[in-house]
Protein backbone atom coordinates (compact mmCIF):
# COMPACT_ATOMS: atom_id res chain seq x y z
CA UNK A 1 -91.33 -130.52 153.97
CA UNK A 2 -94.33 -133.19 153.97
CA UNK A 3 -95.29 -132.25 150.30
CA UNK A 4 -91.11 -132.48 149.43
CA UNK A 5 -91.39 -135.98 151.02
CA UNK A 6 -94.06 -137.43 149.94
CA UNK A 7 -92.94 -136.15 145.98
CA UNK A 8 -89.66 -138.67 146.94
CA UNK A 9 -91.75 -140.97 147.68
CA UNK A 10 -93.87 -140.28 144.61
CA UNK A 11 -90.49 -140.77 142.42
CA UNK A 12 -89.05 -143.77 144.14
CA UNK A 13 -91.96 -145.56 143.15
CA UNK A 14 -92.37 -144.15 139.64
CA UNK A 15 -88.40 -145.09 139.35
CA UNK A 16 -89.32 -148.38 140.54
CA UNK A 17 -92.06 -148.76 137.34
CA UNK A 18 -89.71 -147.54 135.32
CA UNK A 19 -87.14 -149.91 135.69
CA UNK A 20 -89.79 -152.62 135.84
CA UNK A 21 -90.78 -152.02 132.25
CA UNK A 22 -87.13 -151.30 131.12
CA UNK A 23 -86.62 -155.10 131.95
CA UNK A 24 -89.77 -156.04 130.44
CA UNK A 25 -87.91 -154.45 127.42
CA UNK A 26 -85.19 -155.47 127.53
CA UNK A 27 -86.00 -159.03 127.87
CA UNK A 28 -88.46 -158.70 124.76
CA UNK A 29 -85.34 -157.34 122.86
CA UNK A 30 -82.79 -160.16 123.95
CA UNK A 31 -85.40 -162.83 122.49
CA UNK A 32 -86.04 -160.54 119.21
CA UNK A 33 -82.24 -160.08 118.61
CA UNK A 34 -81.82 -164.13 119.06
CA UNK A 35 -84.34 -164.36 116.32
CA UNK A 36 -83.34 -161.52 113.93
CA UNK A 37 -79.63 -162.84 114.53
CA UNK A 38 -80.62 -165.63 113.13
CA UNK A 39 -81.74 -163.84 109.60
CA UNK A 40 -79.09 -161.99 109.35
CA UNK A 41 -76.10 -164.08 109.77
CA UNK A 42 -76.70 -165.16 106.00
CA UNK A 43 -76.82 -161.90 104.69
CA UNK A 44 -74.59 -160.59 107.03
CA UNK A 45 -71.54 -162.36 104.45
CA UNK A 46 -73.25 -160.59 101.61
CA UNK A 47 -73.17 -157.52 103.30
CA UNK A 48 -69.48 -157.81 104.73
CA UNK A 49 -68.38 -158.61 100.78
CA UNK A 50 -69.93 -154.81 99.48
CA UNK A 51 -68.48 -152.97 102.69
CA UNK A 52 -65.41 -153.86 101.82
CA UNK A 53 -65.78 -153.12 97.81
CA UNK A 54 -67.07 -149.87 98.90
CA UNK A 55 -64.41 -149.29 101.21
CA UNK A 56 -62.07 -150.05 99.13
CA UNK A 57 -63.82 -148.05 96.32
CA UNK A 58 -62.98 -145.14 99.23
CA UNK A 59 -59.93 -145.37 100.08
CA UNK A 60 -58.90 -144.92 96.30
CA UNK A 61 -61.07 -142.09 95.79
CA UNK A 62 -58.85 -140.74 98.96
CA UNK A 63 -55.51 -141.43 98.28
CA UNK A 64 -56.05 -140.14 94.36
CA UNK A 65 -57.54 -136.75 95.66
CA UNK A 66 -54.48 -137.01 98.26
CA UNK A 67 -51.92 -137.48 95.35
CA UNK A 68 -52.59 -134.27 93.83
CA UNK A 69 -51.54 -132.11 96.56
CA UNK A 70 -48.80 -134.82 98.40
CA UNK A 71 -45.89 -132.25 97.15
CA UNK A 72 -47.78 -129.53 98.30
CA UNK A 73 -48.13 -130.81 101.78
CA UNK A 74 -44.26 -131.85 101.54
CA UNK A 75 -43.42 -128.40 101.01
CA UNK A 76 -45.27 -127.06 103.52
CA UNK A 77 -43.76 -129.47 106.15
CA UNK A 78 -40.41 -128.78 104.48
CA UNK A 79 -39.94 -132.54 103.36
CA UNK A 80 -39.28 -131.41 99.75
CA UNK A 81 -37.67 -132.44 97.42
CA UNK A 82 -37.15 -135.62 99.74
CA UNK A 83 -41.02 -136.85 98.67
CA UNK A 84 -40.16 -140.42 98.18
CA UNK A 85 -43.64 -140.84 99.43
CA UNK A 86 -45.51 -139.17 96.91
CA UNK A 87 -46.95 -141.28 94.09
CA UNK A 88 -44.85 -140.12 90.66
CA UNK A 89 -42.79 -138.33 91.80
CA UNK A 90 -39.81 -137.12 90.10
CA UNK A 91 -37.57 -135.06 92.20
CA UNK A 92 -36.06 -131.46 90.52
CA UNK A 93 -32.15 -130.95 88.99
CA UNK A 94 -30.06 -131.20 91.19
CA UNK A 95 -28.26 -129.20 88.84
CA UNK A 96 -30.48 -126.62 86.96
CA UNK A 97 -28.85 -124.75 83.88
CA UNK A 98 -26.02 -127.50 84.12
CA UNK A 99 -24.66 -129.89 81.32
CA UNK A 100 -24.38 -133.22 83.14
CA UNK A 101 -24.42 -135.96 80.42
């Protein structure tokens, strides 16, 4: 039991270090990021600007790959032919083998 205590002991105080330097850190990090904030709020516009041209280069790369198989899916869910949804799409005859005009 003495050698369990005295390791508690041992820990507490190593704990106590620790969080000792963690604050040193942490204030040395709260007066970097002030400084680096700073910097970076001018190219932080710059950066915002080709997110969103890249995100939007995305989301079209998406939705094309999407519109290939959008009457696939509706078929599968059992939405077709009712795939207003889908880009181009042209729903079947209504009346197949049928003179209508």
């Amino acid at each position: 039991w003495d050698e369990l205590l005295e390791h508690m002991d041992n820990l507490v105080s190593w704990g106590q270090d620790e969080l000792k330097t963690w604050h040193k850190t942490a204030s040395a990090l709260q007066f970097e990021k002030k400084a680096v904030s700073a910097l970076l709020s001018a190219k932080s516009e710059q950066g915002e600007a080709a997110c969103r041209a890249a995100d939007a280069t995305r989301r079209a790369q998406v939705q094309n790959k999407l519109a290939g198989i959008c009457e696939d899916m509706c078929k599968e869910v059992g939405a077709y032919p009712k795939c207003a949804q889908c880009p181009d799409f042209v729903a079947p005859d209504s009346t197949p083998g049928v003179m209508t005009w």
